[in-house]
C-alpha atoms as a PDB file:
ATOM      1  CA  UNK A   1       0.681  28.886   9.567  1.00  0.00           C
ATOM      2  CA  UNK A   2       1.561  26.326   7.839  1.00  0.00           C
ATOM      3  CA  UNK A   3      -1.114  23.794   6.112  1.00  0.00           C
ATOM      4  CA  UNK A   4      -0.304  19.985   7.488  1.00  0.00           C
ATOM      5  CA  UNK A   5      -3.199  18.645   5.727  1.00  0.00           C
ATOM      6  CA  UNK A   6      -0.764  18.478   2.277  1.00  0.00           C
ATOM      7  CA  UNK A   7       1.274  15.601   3.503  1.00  0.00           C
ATOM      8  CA  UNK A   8       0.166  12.244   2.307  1.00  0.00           C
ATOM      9  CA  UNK A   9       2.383   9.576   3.278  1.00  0.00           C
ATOM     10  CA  UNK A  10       3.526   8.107   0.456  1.00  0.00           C
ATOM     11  CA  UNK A  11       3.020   4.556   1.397  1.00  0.00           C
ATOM     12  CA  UNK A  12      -0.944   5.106   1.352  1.00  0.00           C
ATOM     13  CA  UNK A  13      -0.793   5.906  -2.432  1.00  0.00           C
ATOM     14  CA  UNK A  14      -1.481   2.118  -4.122  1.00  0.00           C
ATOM     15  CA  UNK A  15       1.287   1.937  -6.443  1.00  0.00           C
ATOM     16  CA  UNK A  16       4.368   2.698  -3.891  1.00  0.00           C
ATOM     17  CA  UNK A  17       2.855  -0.077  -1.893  1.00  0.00           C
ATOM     18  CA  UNK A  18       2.499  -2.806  -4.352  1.00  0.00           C
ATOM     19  CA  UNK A  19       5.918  -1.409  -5.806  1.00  0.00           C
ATOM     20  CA  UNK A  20       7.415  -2.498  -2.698  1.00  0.00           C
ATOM     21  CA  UNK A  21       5.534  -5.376  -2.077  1.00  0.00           C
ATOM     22  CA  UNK A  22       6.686  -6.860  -5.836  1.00  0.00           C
ATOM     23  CA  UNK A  23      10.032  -5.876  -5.126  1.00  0.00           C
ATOM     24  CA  UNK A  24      10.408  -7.353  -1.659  1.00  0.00           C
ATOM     25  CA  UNK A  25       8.723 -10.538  -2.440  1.00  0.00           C
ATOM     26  CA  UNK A  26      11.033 -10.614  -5.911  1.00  0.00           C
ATOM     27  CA  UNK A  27      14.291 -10.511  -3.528  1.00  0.00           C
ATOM     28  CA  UNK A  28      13.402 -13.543  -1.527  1.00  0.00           C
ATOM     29  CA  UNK A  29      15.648 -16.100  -3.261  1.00  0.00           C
ATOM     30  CA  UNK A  30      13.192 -19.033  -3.871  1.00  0.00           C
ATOM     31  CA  UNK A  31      12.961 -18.452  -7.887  1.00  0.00           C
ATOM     32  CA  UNK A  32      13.821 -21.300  -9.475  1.00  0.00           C
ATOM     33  CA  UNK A  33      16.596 -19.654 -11.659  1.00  0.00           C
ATOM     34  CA  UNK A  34      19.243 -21.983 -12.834  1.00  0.00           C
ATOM     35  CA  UNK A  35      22.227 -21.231 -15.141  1.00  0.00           C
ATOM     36  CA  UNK A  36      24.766 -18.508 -15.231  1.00  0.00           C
ATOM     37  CA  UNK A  37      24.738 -15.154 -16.605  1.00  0.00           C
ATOM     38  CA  UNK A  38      27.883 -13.897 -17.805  1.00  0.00           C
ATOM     39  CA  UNK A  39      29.766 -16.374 -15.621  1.00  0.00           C
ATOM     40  CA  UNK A  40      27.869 -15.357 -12.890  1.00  0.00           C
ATOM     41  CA  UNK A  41      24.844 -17.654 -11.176  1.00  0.00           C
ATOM     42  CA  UNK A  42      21.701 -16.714 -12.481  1.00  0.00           C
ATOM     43  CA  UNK A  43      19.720 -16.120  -9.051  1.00  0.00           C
ATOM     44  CA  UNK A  44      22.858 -13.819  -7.952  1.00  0.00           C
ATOM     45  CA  UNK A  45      22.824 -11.582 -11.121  1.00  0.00           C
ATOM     46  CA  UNK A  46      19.132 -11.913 -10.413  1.00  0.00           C
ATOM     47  CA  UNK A  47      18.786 -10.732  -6.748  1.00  0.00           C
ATOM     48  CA  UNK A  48      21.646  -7.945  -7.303  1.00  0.00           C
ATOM     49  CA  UNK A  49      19.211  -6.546 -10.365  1.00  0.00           C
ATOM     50  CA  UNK A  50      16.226  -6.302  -8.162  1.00  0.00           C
ATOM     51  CA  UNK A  51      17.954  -4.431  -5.398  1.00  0.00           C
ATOM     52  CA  UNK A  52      19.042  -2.173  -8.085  1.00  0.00           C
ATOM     53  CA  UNK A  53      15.906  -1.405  -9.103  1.00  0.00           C
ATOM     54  CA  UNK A  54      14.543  -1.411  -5.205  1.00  0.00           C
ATOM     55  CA  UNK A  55      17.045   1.622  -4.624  1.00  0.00           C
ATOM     56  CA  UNK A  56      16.170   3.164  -8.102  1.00  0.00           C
ATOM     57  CA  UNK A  57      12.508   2.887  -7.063  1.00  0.00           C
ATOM     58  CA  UNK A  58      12.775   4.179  -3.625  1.00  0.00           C
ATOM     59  CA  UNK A  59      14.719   7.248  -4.576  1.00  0.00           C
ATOM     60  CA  UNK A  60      12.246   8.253  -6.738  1.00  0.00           C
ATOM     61  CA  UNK A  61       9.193   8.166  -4.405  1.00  0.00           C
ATOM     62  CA  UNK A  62      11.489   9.876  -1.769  1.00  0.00           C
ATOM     63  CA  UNK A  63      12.556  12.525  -4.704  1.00  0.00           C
ATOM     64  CA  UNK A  64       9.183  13.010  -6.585  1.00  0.00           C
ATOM     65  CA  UNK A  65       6.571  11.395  -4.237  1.00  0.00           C
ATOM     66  CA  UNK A  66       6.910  12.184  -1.073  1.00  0.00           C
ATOM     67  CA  UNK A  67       5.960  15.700  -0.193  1.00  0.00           C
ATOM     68  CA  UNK A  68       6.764  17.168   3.295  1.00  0.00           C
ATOM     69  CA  UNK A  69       4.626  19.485   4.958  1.00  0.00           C
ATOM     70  CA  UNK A  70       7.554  21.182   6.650  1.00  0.00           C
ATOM     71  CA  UNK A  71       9.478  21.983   3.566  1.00  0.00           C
ATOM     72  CA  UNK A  72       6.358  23.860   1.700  1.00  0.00           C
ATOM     73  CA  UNK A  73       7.976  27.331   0.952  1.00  0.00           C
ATOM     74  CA  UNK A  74      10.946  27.188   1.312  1.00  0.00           C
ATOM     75  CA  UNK A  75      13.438  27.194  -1.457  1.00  0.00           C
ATOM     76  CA  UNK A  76      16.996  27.289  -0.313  1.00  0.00           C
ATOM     77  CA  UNK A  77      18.341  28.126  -4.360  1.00  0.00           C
END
């Protein structure tokens, strides 16, 4: 029998919510950046870094956070 009391869902730990909360609220485009970067507007190179790091940040709770309950004992190698 399998033990569902394991799973914790990773957006009740603190830090994967505020992560994602910082990273959200960064995306919205209402920083007043001005200038280019490498040619490029600064608020595009801008909002393409921080959805970089968004993916980057979600693949690693999904990788090494999130644990599921059904998956506990089995190892496929």
């Amino acid at each position: 029998m399998k033990n569902k009391n394991n799973f914790v869902d990773p957006i009740r730990i603190p830090w994967v919510g505020i992560g994602i909360i910082i990273l959200l609220v960064a995306m919205i485009p209402i920083w007043p950046i001005t200038g280019n970067w490498f040619g490029v507007p600064a608020w595009a190179v801008f909002a393409l870094l921080i959805n970089v790091l968004t993916s980057l940040f979600i693949a690693f709770v999904i990788l090494r956070v999130w644990r599921d309950p059904d998956d506990e004992g089995k190892h496929d190698d």
